[in-house]
Protein backbone atom coordinates (compact mmCIF):
# COMPACT_ATOMS: atom_id res chain seq x y z
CA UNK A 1 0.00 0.00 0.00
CA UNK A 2 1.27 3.52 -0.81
CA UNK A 3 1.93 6.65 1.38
CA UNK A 4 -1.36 7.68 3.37
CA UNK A 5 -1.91 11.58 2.30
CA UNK A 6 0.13 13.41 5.26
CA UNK A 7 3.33 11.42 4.43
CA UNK A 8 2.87 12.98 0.84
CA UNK A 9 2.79 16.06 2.18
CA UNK A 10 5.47 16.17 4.46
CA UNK A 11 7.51 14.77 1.79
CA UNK A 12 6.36 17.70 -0.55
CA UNK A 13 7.24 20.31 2.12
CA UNK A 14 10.57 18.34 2.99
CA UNK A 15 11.60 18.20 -0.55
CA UNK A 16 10.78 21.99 -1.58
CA UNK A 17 10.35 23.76 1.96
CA UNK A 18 9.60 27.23 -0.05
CA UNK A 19 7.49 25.75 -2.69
CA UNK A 20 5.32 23.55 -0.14
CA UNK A 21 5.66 25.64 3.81
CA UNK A 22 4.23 23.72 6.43
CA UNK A 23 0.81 26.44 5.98
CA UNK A 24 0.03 24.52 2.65
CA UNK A 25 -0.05 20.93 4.84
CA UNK A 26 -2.55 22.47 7.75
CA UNK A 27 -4.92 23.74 4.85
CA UNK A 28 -4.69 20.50 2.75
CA UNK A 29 -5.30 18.62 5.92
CA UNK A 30 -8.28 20.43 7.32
CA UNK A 31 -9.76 20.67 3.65
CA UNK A 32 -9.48 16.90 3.39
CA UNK A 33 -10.91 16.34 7.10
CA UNK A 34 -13.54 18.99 6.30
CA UNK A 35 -14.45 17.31 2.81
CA UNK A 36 -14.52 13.59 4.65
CA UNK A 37 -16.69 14.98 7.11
CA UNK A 38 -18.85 16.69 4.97
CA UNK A 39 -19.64 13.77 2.56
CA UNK A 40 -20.32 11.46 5.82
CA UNK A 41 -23.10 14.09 7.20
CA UNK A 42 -24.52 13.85 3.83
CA UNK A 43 -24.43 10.42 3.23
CA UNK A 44 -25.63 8.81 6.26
CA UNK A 45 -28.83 11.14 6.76
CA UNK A 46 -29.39 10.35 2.85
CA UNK A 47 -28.75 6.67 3.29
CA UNK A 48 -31.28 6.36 6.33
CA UNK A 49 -34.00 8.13 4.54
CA UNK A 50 -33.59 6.14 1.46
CA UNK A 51 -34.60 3.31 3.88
CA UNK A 52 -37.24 4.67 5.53
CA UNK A 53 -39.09 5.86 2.41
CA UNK A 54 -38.47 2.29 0.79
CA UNK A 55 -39.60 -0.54 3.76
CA UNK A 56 -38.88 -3.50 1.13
CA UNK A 57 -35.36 -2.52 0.95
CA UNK A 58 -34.80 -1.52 4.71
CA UNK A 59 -35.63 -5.35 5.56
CA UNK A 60 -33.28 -6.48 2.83
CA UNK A 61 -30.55 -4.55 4.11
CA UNK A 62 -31.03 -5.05 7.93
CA UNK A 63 -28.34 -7.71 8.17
CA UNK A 64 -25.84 -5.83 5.75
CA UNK A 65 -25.88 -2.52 7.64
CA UNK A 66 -23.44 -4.51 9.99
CA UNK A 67 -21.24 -5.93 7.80
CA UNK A 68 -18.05 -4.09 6.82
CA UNK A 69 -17.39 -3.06 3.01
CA UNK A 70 -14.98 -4.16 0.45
CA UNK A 71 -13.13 -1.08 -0.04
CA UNK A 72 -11.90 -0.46 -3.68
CA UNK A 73 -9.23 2.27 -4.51
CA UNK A 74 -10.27 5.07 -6.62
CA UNK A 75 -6.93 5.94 -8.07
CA UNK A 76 -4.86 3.26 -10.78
CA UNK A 77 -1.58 3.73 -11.82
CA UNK A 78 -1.33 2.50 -15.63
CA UNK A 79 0.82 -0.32 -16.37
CA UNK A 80 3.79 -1.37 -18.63
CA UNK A 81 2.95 -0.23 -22.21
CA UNK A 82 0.32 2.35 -21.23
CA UNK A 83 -3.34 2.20 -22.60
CA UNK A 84 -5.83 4.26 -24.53
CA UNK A 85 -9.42 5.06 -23.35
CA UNK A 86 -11.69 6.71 -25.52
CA UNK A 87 -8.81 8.02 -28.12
CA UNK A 88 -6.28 9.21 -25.30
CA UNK A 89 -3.33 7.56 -24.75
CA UNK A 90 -2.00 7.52 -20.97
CA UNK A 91 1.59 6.65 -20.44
CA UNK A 92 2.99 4.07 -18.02
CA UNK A 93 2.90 4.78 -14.56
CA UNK A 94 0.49 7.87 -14.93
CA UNK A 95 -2.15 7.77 -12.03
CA UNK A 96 -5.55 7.74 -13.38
CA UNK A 97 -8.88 7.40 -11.57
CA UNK A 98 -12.48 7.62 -12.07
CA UNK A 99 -15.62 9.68 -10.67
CA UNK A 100 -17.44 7.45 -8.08
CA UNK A 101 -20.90 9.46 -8.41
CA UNK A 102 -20.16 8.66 -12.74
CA UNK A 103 -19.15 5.19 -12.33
CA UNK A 104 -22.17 4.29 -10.06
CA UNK A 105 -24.45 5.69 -12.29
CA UNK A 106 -23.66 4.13 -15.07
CA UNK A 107 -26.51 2.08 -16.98
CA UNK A 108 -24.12 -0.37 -18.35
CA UNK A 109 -22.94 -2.13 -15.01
CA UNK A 110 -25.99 -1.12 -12.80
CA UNK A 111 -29.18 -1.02 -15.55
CA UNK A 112 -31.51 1.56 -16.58
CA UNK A 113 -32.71 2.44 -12.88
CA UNK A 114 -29.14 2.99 -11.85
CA UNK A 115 -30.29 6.40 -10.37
CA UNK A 116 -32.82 4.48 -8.18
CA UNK A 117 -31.70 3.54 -4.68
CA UNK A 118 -32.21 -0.63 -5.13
CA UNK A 119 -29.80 -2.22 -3.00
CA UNK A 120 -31.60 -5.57 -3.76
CA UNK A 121 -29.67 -4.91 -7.22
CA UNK A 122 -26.65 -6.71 -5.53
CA UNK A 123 -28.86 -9.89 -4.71
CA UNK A 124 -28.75 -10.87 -8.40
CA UNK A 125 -28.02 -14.64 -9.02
CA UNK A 126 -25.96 -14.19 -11.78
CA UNK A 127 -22.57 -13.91 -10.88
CA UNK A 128 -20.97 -11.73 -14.20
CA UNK A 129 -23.44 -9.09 -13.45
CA UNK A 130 -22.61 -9.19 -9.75
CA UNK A 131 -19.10 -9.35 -10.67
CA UNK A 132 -19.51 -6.39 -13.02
CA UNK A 133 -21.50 -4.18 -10.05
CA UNK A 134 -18.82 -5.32 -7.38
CA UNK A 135 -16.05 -4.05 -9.95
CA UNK A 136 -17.46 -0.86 -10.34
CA UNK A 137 -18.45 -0.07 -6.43
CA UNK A 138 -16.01 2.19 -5.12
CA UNK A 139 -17.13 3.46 -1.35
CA UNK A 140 -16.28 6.11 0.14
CA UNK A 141 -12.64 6.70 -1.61
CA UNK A 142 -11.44 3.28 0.96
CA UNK A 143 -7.84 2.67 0.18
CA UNK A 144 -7.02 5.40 -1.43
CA UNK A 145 -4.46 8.56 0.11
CA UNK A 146 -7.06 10.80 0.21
CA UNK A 147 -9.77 8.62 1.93
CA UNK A 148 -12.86 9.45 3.71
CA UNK A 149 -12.97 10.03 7.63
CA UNK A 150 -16.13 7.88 7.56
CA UNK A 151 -14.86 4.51 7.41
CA UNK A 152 -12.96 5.42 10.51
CA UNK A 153 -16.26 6.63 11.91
CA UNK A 154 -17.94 3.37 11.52
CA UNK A 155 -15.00 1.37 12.98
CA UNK A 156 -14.81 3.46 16.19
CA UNK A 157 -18.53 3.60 16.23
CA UNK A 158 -18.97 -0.49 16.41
């Protein structure tokens, strides 16, 4: 696993004090603490609602509320040879990534009611589509340098 976001920082601001002064890592750091929170207050609230309004999916997802996601990492670094999505090339080693909001609402992996809140979408039977969802689920930016506070939340809050 790679450097969590501080350690980038401090490496920035170690590497080029005048370009990068220790200011630069207190605003990056409450911007990302103030974005994490943000995004949990939002998404919980939204979340529990979504349930309320919908009682066929609240019982469906009464055990999984307790289970702990599968984390996938928004950010890929492009292998040996590079590769070319829609027409543009990206080198080797360039870090790419992907909107989450874009990727879940995409009609090819989750069908045409992808901007419907159906969690009983992942209870499909067959396993290529479920494979295809899984692949495509990224929560909360898990994993990644510049993750969410909210995972850390919901650990400390079990």
């Amino acid at each position: 696993m790679g450097q969590d976001f501080l350690s980038k920082a401090l490496g920035l601001h170690q590497a080029n004090p005048d370009k990068f002064p220790e200011a630069a890592i207190h605003t990056l750091c409450l911007t990302n603490f103030g974005a994490g929170s943000d995004t949990t207050c939002i998404s919980v609230p939204s979340f529990s609602f979504s349930l309320r309004t919908r009682r066929a999916s609240s019982s469906l997802c009464q055990g999984e509320s307790e289970a702990t996601p599968t984390g996938l990492p928004l950010a890929r670094v492009v292998p040996y040879g590079g590769v070319t999505v829609s027409g543009t090339f990206f080198p080797e080693g360039t870090v790419v990534g992907v909107n989450s909001w874009v990727a879940h609402h995409n009609t090819d992996v989750f069908g045409p009611d992808a901007d419907e809140f159906r969690p009983e979408r992942w209870l499909t039977q067959d396993k290529e589509r479920l494979s295809m969802i899984e692949a495509y689920w990224i929560p909360a930016s898990t994993n990644t340098p510049a993750r969410s506070v909210g995972p850390s939340v919901q650990v400390v809050g079990r």
